[in-house]
N, C-alpha and C. Protein backbone atom coordinates (compact mmCIF):
# COMPACT_ATOMS: atom_id res chain seq x y z
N UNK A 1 12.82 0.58 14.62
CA UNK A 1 12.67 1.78 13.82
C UNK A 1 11.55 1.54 12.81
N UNK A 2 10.89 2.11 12.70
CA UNK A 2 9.50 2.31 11.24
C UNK A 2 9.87 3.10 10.51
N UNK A 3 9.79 2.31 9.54
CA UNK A 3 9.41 3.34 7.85
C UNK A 3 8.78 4.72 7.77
N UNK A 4 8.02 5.17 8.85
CA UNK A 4 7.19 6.41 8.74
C UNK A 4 8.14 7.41 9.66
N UNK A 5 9.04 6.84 9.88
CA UNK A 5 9.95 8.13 10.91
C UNK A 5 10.51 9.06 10.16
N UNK A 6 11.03 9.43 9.02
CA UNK A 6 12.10 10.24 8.29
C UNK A 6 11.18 9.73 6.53
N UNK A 7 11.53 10.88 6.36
CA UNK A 7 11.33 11.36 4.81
C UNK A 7 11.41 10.21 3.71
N UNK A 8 10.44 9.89 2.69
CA UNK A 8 10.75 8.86 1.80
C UNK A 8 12.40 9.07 0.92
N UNK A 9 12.57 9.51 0.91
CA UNK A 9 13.79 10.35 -0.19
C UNK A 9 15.08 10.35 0.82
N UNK A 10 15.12 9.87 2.24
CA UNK A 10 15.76 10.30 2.98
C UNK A 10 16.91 9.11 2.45
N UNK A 11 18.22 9.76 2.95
CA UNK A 11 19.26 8.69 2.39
C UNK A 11 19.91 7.72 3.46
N UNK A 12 19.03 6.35 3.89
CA UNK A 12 19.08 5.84 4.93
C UNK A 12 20.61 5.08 5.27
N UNK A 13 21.08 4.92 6.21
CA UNK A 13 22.50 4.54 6.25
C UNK A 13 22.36 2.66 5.97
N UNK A 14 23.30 2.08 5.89
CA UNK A 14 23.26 0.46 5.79
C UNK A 14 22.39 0.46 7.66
N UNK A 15 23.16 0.68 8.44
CA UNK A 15 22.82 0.32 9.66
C UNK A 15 21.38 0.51 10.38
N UNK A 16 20.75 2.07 9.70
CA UNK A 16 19.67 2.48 9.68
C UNK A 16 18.63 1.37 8.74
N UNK A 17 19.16 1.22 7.70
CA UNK A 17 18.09 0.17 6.71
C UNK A 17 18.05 -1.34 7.25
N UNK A 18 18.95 -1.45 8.22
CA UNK A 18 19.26 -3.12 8.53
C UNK A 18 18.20 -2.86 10.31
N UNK A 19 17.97 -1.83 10.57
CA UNK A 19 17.01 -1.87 11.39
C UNK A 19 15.24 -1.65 11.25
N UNK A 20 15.07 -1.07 10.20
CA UNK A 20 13.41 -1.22 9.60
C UNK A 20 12.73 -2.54 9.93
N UNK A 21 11.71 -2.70 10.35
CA UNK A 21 10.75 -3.69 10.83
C UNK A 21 9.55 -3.37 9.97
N UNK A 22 9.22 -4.00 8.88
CA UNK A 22 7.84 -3.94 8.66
C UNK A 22 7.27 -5.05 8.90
N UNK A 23 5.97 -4.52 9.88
CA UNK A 23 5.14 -5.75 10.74
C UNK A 23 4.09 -6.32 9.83
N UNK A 24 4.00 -7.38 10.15
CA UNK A 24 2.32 -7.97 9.68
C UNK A 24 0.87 -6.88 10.03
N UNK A 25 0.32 -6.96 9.63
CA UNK A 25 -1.06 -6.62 9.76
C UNK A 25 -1.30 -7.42 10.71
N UNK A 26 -2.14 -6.48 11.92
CA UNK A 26 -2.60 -7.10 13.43
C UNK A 26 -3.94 -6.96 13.26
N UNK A 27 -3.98 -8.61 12.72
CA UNK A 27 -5.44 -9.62 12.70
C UNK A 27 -6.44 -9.01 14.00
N UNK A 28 -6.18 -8.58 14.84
CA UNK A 28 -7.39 -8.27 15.96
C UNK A 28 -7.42 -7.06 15.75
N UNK A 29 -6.90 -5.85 15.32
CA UNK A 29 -7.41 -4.91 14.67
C UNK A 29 -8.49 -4.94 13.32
N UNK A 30 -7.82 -5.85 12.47
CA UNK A 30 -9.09 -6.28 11.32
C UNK A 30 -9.92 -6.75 11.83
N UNK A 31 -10.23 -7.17 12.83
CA UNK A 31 -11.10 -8.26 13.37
C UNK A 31 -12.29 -7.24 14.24
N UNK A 32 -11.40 -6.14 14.82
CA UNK A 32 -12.44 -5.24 15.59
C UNK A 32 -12.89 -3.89 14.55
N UNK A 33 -12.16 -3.61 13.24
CA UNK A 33 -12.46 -3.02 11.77
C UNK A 33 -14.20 -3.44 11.62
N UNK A 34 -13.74 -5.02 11.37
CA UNK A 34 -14.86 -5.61 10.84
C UNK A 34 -15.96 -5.54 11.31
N UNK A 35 -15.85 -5.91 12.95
CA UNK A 35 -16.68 -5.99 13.94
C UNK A 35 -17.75 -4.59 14.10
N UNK A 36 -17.05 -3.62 14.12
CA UNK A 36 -17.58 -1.83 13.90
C UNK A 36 -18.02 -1.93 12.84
N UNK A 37 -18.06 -2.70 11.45
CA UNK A 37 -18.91 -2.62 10.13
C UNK A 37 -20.18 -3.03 10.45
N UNK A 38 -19.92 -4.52 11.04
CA UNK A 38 -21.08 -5.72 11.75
C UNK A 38 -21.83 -4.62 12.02
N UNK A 39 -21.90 -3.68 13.00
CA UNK A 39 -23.04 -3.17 13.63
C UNK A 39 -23.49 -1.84 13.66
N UNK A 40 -23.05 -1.88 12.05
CA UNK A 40 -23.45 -0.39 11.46
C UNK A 40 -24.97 -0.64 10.91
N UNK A 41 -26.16 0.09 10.77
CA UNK A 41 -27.45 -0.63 10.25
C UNK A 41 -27.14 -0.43 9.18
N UNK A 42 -26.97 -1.56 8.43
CA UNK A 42 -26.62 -2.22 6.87
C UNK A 42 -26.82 -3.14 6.18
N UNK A 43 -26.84 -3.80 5.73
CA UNK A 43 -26.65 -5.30 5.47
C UNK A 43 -25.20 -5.29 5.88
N UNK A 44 -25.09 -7.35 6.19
CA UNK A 44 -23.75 -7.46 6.25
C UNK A 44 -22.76 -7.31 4.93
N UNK A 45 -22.01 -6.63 4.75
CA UNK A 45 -21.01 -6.63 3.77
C UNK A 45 -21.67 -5.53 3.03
N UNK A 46 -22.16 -4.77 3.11
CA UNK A 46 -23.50 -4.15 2.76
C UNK A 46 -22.65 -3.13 1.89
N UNK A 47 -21.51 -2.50 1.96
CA UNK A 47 -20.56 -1.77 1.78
C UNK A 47 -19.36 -2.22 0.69
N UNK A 48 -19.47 -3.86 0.22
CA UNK A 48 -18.14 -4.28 -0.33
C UNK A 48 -17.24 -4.67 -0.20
N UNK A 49 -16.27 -3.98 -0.97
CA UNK A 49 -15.10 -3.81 -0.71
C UNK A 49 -14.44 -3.49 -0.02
N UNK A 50 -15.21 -1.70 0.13
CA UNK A 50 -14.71 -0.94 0.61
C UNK A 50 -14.47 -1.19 2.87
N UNK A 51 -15.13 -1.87 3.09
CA UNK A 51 -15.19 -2.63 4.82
C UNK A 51 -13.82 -3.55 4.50
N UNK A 52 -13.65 -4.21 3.62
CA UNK A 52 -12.44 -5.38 3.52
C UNK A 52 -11.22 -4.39 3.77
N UNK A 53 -11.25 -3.22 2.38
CA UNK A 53 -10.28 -1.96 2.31
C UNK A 53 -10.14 -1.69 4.12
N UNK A 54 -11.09 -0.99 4.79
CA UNK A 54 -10.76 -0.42 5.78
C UNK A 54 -10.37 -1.55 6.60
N UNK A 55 -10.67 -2.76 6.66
CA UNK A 55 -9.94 -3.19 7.97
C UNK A 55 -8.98 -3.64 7.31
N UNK A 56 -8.35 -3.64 6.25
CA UNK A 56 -6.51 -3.71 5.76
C UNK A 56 -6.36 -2.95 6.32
N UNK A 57 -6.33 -1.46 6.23
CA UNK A 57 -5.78 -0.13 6.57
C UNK A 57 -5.82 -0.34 8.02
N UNK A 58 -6.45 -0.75 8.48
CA UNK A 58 -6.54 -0.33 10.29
C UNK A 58 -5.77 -1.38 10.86
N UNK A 59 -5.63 -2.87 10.01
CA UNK A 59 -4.60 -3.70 10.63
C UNK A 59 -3.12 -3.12 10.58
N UNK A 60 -3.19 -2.57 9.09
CA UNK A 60 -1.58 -2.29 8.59
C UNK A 60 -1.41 -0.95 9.79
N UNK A 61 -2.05 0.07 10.17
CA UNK A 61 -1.71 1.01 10.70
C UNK A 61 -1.82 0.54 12.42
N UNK A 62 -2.62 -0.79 12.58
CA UNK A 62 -2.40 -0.71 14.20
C UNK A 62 -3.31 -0.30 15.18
N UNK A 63 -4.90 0.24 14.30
CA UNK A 63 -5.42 0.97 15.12
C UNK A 63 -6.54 1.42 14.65
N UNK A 64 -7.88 1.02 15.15
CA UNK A 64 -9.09 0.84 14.64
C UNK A 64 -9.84 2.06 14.04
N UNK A 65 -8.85 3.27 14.69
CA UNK A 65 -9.30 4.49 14.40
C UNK A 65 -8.28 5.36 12.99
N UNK A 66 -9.42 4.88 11.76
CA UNK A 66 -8.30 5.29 10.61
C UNK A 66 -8.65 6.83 10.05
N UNK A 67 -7.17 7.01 10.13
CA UNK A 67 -7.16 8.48 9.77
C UNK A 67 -6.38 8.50 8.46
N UNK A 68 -6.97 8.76 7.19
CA UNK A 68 -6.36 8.89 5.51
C UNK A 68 -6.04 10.42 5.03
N UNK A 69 -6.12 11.00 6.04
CA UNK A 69 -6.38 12.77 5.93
C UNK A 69 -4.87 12.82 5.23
N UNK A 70 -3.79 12.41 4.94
CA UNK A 70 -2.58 12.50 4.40
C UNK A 70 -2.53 11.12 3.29
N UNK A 71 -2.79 11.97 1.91
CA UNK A 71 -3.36 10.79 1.07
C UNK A 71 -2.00 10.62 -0.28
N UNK A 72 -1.65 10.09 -1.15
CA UNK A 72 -0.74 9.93 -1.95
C UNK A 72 -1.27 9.16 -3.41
N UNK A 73 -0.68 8.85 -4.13
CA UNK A 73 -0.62 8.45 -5.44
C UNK A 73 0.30 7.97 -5.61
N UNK A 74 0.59 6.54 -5.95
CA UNK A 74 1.84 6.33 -6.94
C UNK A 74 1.84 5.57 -8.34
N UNK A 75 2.43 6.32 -8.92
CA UNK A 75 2.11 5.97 -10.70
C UNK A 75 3.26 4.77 -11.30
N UNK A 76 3.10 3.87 -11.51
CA UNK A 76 3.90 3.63 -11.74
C UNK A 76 4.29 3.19 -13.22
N UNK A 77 5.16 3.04 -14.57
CA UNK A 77 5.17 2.73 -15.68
C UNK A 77 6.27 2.22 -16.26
N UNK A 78 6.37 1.57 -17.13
CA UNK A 78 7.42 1.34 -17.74
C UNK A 78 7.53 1.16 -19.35
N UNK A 79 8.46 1.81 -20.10
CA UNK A 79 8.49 1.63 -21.97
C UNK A 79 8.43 0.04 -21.91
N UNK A 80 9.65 -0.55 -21.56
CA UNK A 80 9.30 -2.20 -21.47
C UNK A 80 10.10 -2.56 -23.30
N UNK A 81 10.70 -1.35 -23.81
CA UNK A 81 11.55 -1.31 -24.95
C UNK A 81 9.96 -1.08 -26.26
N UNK A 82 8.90 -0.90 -26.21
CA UNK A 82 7.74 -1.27 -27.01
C UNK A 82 8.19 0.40 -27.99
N UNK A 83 8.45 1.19 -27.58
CA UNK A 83 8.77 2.61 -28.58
C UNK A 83 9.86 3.32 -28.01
N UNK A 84 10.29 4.32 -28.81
CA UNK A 84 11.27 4.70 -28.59
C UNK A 84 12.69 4.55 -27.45
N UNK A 85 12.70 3.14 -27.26
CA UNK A 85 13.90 3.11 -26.44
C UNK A 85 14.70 2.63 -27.69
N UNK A 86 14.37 1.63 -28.22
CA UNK A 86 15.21 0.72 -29.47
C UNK A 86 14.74 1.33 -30.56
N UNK A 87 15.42 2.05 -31.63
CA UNK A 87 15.36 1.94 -32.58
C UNK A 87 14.27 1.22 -33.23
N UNK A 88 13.53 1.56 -34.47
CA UNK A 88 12.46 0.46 -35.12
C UNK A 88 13.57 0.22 -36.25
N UNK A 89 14.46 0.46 -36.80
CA UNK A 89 15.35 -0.50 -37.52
C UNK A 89 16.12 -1.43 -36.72
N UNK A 90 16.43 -1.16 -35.69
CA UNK A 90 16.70 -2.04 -35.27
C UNK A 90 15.39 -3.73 -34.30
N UNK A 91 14.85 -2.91 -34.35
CA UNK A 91 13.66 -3.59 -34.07
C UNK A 91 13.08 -4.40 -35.06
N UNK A 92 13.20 -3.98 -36.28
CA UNK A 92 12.73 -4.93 -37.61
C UNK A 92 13.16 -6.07 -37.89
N UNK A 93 15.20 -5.65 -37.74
CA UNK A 93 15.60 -6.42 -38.01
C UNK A 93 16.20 -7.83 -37.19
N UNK A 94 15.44 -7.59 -35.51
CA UNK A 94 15.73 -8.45 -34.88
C UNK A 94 14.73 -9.27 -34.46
N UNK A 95 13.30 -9.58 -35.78
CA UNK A 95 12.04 -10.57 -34.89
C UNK A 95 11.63 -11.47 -35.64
């Protein structure tokens, strides 16, 4: 079963969650990523980062042909207690 079958939010059963497989990144997909950069007229690496970026994505997805057309954000934050979770009297009097 993969992670991409059913809804993030979905409420997965024990039996359902004890079957998820998340795979490694398939090194000969990065490898043929890279290879399609190689022989773009460029310099090598000519691009950065952004060639390293795409052949993550094409290992993690499996498939040299990357499609991002379904894109996301995730924010993530935390107070970490620094304001308003604790009290500043109580905060004074405990440092």
């Amino acid at each position: 079963m993969e992670c991409s079958e059913k809804p993030v939010f979905y409420n997965y059963t024990g039996q359902e969650l004890a079957q998820i497989r998340i795979m490694p990144p398939d090194e000969a997909v990065r490898k043929l990523v890279k290879k399609h950069w190689d022989t773009l007229a460029k310099p090598l690496d000519g691009m950065g980062s952004f060639e390293s970026i795409t052949a993550q994505i094409g290992a993690i997805l499996g498939t040299e042909v990357i499609d991002i057309h379904k894109k996301g954000v995730l924010i993530f934050c935390a107070d970490n207690g620094t304001s308003g979770v604790v009290s500043d009297s109580f905060r004074s009097r405990h440092r």
